[in-house]
Protein backbone atom coordinates (compact mmCIF):
# COMPACT_ATOMS: atom_id res chain seq x y z
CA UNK A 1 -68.09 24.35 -66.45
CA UNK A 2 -67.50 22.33 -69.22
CA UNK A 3 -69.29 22.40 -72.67
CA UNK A 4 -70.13 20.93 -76.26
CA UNK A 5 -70.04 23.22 -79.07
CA UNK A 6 -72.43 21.01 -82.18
CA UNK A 7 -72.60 23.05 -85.14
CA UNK A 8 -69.42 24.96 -84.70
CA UNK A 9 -68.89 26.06 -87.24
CA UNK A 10 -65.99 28.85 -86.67
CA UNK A 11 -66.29 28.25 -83.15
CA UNK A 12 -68.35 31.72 -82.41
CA UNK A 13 -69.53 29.65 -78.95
CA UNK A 14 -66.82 28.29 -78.24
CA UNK A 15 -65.12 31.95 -78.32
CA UNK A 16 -67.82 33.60 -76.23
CA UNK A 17 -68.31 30.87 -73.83
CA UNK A 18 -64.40 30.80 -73.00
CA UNK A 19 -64.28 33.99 -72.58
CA UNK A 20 -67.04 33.69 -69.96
CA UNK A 21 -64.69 30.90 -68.03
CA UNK A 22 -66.25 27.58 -69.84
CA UNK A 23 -64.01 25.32 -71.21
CA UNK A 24 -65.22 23.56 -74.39
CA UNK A 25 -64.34 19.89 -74.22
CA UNK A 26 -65.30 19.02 -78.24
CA UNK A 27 -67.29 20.42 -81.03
CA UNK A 28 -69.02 18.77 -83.76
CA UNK A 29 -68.49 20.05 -87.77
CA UNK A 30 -69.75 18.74 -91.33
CA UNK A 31 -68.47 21.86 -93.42
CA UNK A 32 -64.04 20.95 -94.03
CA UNK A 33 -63.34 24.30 -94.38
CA UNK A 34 -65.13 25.19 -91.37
CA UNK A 35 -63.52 22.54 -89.57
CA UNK A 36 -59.78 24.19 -90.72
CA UNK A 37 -60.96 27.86 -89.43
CA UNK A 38 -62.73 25.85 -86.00
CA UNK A 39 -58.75 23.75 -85.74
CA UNK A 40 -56.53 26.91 -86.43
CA UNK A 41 -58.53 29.81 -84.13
CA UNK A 42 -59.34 27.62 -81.07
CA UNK A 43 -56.44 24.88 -81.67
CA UNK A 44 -58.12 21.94 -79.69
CA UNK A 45 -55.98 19.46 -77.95
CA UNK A 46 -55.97 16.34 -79.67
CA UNK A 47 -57.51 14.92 -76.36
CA UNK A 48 -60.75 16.83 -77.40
CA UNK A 49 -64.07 14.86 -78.55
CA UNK A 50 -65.07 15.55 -82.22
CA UNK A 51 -67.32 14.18 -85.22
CA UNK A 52 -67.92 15.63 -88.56
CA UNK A 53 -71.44 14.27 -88.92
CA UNK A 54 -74.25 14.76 -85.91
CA UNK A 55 -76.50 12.08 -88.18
CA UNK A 56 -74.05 8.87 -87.58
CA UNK A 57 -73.38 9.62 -83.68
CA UNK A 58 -75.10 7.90 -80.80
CA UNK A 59 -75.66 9.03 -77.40
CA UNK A 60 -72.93 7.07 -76.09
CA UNK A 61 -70.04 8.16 -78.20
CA UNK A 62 -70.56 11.64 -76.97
CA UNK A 63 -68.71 12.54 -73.43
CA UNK A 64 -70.45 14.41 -70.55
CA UNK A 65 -70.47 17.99 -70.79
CA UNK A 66 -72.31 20.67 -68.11
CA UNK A 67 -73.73 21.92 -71.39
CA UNK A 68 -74.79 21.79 -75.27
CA UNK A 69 -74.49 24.54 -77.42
CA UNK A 70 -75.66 24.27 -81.40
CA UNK A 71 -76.68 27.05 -83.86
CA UNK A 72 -78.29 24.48 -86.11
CA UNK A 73 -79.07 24.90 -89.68
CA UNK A 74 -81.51 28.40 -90.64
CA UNK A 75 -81.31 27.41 -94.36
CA UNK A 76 -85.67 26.02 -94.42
CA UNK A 77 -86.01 29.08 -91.89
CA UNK A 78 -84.32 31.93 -92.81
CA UNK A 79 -87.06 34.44 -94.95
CA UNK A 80 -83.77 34.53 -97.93
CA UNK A 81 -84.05 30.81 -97.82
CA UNK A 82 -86.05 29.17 -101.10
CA UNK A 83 -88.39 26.38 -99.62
CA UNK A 84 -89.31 28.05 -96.23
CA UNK A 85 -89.93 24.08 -95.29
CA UNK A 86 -88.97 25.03 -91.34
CA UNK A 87 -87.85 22.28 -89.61
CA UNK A 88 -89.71 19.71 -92.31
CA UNK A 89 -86.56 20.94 -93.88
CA UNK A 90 -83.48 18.40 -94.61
CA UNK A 91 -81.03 20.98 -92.96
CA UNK A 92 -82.85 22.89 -90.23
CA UNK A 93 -84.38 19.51 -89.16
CA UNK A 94 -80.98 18.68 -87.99
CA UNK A 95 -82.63 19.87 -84.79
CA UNK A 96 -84.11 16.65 -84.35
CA UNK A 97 -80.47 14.70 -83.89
CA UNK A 98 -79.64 17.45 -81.20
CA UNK A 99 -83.28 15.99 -79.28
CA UNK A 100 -83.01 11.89 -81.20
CA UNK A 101 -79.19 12.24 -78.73
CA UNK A 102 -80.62 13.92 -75.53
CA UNK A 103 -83.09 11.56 -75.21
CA UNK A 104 -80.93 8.88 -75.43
CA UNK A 105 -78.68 9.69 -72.76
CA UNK A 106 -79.55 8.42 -69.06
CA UNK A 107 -81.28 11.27 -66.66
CA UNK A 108 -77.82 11.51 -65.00
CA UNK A 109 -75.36 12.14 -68.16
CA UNK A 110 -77.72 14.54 -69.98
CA UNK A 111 -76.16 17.98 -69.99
CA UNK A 112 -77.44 20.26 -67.62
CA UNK A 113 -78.16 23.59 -69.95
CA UNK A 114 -78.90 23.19 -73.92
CA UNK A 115 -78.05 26.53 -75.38
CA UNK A 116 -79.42 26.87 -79.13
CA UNK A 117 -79.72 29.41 -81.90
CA UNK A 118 -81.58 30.39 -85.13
CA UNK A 119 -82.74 33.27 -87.10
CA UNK A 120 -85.75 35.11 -85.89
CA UNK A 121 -88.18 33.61 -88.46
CA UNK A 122 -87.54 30.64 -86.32
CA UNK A 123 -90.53 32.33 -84.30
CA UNK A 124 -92.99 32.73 -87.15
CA UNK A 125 -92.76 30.14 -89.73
CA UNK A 126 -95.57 28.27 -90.11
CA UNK A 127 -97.45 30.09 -87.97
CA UNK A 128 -95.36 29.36 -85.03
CA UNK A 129 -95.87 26.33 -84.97
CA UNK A 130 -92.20 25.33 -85.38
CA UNK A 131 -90.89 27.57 -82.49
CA UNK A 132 -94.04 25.38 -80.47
CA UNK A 133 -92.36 22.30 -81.53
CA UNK A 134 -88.68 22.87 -80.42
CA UNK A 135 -89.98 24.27 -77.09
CA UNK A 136 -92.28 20.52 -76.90
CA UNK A 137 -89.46 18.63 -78.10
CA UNK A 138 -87.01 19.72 -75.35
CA UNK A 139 -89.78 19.60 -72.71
CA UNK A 140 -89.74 15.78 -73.52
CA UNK A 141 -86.23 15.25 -73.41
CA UNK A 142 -86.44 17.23 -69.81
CA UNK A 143 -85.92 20.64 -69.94
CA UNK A 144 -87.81 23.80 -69.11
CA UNK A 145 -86.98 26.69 -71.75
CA UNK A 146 -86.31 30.09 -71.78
CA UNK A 147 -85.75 32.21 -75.01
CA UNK A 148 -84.81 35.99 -75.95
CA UNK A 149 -84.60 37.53 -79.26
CA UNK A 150 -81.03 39.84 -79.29
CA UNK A 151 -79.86 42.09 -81.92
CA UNK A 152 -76.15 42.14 -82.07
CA UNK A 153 -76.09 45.63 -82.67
CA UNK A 154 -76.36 46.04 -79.48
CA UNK A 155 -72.95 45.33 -78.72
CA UNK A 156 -71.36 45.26 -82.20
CA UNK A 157 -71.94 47.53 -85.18
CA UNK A 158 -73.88 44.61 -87.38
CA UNK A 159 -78.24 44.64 -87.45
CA UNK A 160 -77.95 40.75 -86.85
CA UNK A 161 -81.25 39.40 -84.87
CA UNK A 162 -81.21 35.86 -83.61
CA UNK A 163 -83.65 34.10 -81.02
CA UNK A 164 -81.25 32.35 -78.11
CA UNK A 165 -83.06 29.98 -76.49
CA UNK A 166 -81.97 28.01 -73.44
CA UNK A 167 -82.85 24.59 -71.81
CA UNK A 168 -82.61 23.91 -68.37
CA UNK A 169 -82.45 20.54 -67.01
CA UNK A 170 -85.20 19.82 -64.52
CA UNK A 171 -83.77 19.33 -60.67
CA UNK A 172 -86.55 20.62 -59.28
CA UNK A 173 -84.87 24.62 -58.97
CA UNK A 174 -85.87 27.52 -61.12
CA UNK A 175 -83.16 29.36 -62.90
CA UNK A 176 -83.43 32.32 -65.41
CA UNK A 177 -80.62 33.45 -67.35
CA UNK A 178 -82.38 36.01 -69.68
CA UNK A 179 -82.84 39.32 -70.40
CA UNK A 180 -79.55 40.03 -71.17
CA UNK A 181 -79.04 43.78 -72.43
CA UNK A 182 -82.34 45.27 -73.25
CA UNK A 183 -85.11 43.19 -73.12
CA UNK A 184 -86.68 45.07 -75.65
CA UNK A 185 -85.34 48.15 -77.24
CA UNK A 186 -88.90 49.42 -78.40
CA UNK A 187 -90.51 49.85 -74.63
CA UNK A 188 -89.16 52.77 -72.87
CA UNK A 189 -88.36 52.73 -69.16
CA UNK A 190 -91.36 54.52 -67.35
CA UNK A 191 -89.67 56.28 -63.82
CA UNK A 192 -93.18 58.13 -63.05
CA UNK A 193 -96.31 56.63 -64.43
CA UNK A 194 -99.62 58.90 -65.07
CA UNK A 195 -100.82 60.40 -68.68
CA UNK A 196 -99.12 61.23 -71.46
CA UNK A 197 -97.33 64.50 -71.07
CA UNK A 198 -96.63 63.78 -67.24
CA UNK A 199 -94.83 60.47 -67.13
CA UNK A 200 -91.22 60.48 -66.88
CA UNK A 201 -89.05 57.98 -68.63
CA UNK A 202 -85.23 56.84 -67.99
CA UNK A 203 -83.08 58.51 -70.52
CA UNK A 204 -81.59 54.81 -71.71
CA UNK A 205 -85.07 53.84 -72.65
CA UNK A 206 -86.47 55.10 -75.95
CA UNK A 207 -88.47 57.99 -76.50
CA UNK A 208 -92.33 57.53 -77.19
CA UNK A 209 -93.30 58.17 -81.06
CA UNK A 210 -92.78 61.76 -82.10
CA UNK A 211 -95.72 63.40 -84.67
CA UNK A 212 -95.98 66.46 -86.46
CA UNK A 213 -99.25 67.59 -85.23
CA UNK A 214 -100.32 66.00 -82.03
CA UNK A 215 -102.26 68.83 -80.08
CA UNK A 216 -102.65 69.44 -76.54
CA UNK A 217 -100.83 67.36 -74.48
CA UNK A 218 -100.46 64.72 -77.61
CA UNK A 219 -97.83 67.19 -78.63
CA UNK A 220 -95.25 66.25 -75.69
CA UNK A 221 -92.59 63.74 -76.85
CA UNK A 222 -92.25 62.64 -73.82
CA UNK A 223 -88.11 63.56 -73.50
CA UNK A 224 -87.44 65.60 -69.85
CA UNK A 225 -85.07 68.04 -69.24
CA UNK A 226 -83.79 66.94 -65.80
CA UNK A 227 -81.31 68.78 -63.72
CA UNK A 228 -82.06 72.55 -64.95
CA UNK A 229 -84.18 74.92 -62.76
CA UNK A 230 -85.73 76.98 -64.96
CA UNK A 231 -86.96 79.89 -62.35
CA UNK A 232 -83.32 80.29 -60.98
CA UNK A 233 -81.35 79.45 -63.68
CA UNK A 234 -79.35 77.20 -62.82
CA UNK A 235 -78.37 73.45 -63.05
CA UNK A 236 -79.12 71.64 -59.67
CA UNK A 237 -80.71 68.48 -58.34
CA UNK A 238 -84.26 69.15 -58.91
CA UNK A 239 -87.27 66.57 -57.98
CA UNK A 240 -89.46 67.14 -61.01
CA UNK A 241 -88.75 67.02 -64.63
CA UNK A 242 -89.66 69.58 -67.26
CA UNK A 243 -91.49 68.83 -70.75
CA UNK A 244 -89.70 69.76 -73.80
CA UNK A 245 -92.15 69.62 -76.48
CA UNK A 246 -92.61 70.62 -80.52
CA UNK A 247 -93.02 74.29 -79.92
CA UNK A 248 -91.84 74.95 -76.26
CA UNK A 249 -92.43 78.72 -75.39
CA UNK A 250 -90.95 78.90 -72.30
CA UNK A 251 -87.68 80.01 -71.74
CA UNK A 252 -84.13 79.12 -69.64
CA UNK A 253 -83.62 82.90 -70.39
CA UNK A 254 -84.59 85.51 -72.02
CA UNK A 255 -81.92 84.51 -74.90
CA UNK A 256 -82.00 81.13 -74.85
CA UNK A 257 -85.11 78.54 -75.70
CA UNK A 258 -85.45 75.49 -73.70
CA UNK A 259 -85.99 73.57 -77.42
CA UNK A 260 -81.89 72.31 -76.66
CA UNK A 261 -80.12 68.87 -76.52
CA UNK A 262 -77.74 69.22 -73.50
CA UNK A 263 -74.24 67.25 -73.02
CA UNK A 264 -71.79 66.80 -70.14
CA UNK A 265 -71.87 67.86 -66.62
CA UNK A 266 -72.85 70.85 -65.10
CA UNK A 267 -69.64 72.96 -65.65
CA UNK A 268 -69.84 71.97 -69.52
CA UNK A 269 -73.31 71.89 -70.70
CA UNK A 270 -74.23 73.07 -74.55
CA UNK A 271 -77.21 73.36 -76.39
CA UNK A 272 -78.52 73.92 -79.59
CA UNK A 273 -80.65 77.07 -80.09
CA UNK A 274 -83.20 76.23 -82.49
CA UNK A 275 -85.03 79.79 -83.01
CA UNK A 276 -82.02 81.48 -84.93
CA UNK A 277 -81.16 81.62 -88.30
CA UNK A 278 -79.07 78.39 -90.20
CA UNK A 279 -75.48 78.45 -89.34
CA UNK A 280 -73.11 75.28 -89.43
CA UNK A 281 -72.95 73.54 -86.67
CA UNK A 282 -71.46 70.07 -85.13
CA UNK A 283 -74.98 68.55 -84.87
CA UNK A 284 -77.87 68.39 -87.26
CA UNK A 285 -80.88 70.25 -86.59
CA UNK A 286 -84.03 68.95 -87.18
CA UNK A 287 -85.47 67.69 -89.71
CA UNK A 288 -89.37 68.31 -91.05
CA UNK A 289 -91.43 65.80 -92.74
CA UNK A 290 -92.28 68.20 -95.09
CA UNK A 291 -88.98 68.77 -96.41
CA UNK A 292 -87.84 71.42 -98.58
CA UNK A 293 -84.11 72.52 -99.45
CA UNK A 294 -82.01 75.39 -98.96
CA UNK A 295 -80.46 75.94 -95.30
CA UNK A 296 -81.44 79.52 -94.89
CA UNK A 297 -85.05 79.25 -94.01
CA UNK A 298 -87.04 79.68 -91.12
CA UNK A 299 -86.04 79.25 -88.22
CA UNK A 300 -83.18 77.20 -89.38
CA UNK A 301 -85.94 74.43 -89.45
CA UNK A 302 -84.87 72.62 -92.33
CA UNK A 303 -81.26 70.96 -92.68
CA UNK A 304 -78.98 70.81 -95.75
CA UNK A 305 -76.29 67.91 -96.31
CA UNK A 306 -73.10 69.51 -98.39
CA UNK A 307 -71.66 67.32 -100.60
CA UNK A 308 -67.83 68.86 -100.19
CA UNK A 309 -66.35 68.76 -104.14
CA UNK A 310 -64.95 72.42 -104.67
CA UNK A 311 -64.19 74.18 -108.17
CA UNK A 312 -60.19 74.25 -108.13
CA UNK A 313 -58.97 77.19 -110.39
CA UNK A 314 -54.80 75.73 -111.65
CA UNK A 315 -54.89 72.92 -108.94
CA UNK A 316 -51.24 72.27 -110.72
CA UNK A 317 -49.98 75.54 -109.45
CA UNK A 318 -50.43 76.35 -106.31
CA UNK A 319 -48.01 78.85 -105.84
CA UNK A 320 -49.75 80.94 -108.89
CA UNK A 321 -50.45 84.39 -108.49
CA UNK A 322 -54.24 84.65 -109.18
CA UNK A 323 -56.74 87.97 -109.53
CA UNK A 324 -59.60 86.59 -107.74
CA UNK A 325 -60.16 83.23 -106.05
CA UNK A 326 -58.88 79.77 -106.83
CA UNK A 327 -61.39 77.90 -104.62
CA UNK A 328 -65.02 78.06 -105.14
CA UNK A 329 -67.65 77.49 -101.88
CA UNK A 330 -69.15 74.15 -102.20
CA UNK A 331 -72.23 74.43 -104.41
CA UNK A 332 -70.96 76.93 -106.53
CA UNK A 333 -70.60 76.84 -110.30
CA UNK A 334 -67.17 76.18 -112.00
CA UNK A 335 -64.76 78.68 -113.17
CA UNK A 336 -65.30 79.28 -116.74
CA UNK A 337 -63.36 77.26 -118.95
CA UNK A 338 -60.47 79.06 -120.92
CA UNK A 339 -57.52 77.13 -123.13
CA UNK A 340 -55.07 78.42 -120.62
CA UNK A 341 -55.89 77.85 -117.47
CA UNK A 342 -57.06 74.00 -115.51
CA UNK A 343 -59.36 73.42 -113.86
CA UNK A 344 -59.92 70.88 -110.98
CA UNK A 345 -61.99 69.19 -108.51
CA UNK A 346 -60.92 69.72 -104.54
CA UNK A 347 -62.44 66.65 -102.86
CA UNK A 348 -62.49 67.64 -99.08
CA UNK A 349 -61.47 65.32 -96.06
CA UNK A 350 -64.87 62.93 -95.57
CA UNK A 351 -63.52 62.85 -91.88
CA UNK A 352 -64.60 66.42 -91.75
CA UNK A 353 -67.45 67.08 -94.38
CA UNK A 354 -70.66 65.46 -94.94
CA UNK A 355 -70.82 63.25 -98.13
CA UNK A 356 -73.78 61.20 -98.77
CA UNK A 357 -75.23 59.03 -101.84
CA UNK A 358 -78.37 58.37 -103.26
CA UNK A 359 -79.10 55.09 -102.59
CA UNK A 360 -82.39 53.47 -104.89
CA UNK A 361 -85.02 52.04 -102.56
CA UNK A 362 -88.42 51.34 -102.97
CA UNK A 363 -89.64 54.58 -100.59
CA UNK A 364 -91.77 57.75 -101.51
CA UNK A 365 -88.32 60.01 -101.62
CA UNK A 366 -86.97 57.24 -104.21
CA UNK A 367 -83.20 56.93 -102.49
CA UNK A 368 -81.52 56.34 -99.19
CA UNK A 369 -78.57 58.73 -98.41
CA UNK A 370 -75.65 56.62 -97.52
CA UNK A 371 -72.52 58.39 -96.10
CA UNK A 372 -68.82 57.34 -95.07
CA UNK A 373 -69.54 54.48 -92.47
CA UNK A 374 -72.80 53.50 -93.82
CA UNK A 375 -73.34 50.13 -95.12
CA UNK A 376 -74.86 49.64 -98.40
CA UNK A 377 -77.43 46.30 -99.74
CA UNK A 378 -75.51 45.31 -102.93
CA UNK A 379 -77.82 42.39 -103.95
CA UNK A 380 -79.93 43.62 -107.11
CA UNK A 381 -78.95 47.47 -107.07
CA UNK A 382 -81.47 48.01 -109.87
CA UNK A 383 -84.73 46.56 -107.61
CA UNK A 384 -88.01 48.54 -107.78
CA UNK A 385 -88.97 46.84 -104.59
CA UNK A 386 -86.33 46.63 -101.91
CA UNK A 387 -86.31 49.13 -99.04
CA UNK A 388 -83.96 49.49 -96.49
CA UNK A 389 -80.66 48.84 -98.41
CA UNK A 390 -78.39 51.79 -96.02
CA UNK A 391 -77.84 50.80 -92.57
CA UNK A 392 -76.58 54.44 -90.72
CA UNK A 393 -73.32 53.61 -89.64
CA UNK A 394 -74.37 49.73 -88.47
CA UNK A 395 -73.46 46.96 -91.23
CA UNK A 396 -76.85 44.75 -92.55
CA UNK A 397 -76.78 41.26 -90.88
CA UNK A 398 -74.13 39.22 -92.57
CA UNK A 399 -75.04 36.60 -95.10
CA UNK A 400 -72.49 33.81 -96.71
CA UNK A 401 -72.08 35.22 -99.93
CA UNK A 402 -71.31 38.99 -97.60
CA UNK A 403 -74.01 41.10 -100.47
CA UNK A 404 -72.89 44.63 -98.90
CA UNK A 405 -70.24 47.05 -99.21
CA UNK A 406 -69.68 50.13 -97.38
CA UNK A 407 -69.18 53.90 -98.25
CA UNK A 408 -65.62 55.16 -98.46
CA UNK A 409 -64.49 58.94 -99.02
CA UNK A 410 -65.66 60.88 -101.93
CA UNK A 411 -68.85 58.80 -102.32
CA UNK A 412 -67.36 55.49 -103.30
CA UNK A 413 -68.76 51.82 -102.47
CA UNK A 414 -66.73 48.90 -101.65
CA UNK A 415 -67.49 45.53 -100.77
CA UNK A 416 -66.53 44.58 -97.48
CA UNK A 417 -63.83 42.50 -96.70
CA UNK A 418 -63.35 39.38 -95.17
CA UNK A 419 -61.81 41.02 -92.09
CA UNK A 420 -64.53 43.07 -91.78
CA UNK A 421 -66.96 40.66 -91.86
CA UNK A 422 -64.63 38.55 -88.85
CA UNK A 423 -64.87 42.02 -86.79
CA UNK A 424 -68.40 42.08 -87.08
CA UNK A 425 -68.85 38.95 -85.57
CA UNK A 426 -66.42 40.14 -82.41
CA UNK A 427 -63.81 37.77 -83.94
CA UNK A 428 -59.65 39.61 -83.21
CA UNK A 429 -57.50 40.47 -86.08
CA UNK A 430 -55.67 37.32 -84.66
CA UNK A 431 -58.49 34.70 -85.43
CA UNK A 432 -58.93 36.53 -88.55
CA UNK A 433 -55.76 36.09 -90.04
CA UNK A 434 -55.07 32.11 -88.42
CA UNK A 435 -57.94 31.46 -90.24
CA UNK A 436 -57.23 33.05 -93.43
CA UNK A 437 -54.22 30.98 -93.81
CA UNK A 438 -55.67 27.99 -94.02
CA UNK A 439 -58.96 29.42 -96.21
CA UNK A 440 -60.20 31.89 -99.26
CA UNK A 441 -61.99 34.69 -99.35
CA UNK A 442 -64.84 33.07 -100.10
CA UNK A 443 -65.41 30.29 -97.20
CA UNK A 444 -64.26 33.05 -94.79
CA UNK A 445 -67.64 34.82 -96.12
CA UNK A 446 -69.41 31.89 -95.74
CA UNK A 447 -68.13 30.91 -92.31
CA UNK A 448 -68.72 35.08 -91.25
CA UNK A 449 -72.13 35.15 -92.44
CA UNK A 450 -73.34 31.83 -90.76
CA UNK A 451 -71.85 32.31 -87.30
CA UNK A 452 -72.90 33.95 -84.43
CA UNK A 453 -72.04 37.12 -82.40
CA UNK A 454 -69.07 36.68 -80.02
CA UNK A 455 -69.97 39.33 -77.76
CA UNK A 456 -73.62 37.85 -77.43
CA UNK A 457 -72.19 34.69 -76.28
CA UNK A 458 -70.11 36.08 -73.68
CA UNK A 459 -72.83 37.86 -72.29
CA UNK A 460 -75.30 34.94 -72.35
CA UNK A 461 -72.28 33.18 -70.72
CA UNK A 462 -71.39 35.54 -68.08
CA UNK A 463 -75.38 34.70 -67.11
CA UNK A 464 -75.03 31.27 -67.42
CA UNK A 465 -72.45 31.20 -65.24
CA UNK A 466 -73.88 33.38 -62.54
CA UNK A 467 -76.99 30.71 -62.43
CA UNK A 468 -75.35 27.68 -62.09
CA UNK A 469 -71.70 28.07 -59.94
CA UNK A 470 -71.92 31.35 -58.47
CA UNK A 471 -75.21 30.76 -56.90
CA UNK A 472 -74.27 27.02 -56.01
């Protein structure tokens, strides 16, 4: 149960693995400010095993551990890195010391599970045949491998995709600790097979790919109504779903089209009627690829986004008798300016009104919209060639030098903060704060954007352990 964190950096294994009932017994850190974040969020005992440089150690001044963990150097993999030398690289080779001390150790005091990660490039750079060689290396040193590429935003709000892969020591049993979460967030989960239009899918798999035009039964999306009986209407258990589709005729009554999203159990269902005119509601509708504004169209087809800044006649006085209004709708035109009376701005609550900046991209529309809770790319603003710069309500994967900010109210952009950055990676306030006290802003950046995912760890541990001591 015990284990070696190399690498440590802030201790992101060390923090996932504990929490998944490991106990790490020493860690191994070049980086002295890293080493003062590791020391004041974990605080070792002074019992524990450590070395600051992985290149000076041999196999015997390292202590038995049930397992390795090291998220070696991405710098010759990453696709931001300059050289893309892979693991020819000076840093990222570093992966070789992790094997050079394996195979040194006798068959009996090698650790039993080798738990290593890198960015996903790891699996494409030059040509793959990198990923081949890590996978041959620790099949030398004894180990048959498993591997699984995980976004974190699957448990945390941060687009952060790293490959995990895992050694395990050859005894002469077969263990498999991954998939963990979804296996793969692209492939829905088929219930009832047969063709397009007829096959059922689990509603936490992901549709099939929507199109404009897809005729016949091309035109299903392949999203089921399930628990509605359409001929008695009423909800109830019923054996076979129905097909809601781009332009669904049939009916759940004679006032209400079966083109709805439904919520909550059978004494609080809702939908959204899609055949009347625009009116404000909670949820979007949808939108068309050929876009066009104005909200009053047909068939409420096409969505508008209000941007909530209101003409304020005498904001000053608000207790001002007035002929007329003092607020204007949002969209209108301003008062008309006089030398007596003010005029003002009324910037609604973003909590409750829908505020969203352009943000330049490199797309046919030209911008991004970007509202409160989106992050923002901040790295070269002024780029004819970047796409993707907004991530909807998810922040980009975190870098050292932390190149996004996020919108606030009233269509501002702010970097985001060291603490953010901490949360991000499923470190507490707590370890946020021991480690600021002992760092800057800056190397708490660093440290953010180069470790990895707490919450990813514990679940990877919570499988690890479930392998090797609850099924021994």
């Amino acid at each position: 149960m015990t284990f070696i964190d190399f690498f440590a950096g802030l201790g992101g294994f060390t923090a996932g693995l504990t929490q998944a009932g490991f106990k790490c017994i020493g860690f191994c850190e070049k980086d002295k400010y890293a080493i003062k974040s590791y020391r004041a969020i974990h605080a070792p005992d002074e019992k524990e095993w450590f070395s600051d440089d992985i290149t000076k150690l041999k196999a015997s001044d390292i202590p038995y551990a049930d397992g390795w963990t090291a998220g070696f150097p991405c710098q010759d993999i990453s696709i931001s890195g300059k050289h893309q030398s892979g693991l020819d690289g000076a840093r990222s080779g570093l992966f070789f010391e992790i094997i050079r001390l394996i195979k040194s150790k006798a068959s009996e005091d090698k650790p039993r599970w080798v738990l290593l990660e890198n960015v996903k490039n790891l699996l494409s750079i030059n040509g793959g045949r990198d990923f081949t060689e890590v996978l041959y290396q620790l099949s030398e040193a004894g180990y048959d491998c498993e591997w699984q590429l995980i976004n974190s935003k699957s448990y945390i709000p941060q687009n952060r995709e790293r490959v995990f892969i895992i050694g395990h020591l050859r005894d002469g049993r077969s263990r498999k600790v991954f998939p963990i979460g979804a296996a793969n967030e692209k492939t829905p989960i088929e219930l009832i097979g047969g063709s397009q239009g007829s096959r059922v899918y689990d509603p936490c798999g992901t549709s099939v790919t929507l199109t404009s035009a897809g005729g016949g039964a091309g035109a299903k999306t392949g999203l089921y109504l399930v628990g509605f009986n359409r001929n008695e209407g009423i909800t109830k258990e019923i054996s076979c779903a129905y097909t809601l589709t781009a332009s669904d005729s049939r009916r759940i009554n004679r006032n209400q089209t079966q083109n709805a999203v439904f919520y909550g159990d059978e004494e609080n269902m809702c939908f959204i009627d899609l055949s009347k005119e625009a009116q404000l509601t909670e949820i979007a509708r949808c939108l068309k690829a050929r876009y066009n504004s104005g909200i009053s169209n047909h068939k409420a087809d096409n969505s508008g986004v209000f941007v909530c800044a209101r003409a304020v006649l005498t904001p000053d006085r608000e207790n001002k008798r007035q002929n007329g209004r003092r607020f204007k709708d949002c969209g209108e035109p301003s008062f008309t300016l006089t030398c007596q009376d003010r005029m003002g701005v009324f910037l609604c609550d973003p909590e409750n009104c829908s505020i969203y900046l352009k943000i330049r991209e490199a797309t046919k529309k030209g911008y991004a919209e970007a509202c409160p809770g989106d992050s923002v790319s901040l790295s070269f603003p002024g780029s004819d060639s970047r796409r993707g710069r907004v991530g909807k309500g998810t922040a980009q994967t975190l870098t050292t030098s932390c190149d996004q900010g996020t919108v606030t109210g009233f269509g501002r952009i702010r970097k985001l903060t060291p603490l953010e950055c901490f949360r991000l990676q499923g470190f507490t306030d707590e370890m946020f704060f021991k480690a600021r006290a002992v760092n800057s802003d800056n190397q708490l950046y660093k440290q953010a954007g180069n470790g990895v995912t707490i919450p990813v760890i514990y679940e990877i541990g919570k499988n690890l352990w479930r392998v090797y001591y609850d099924s021994e």
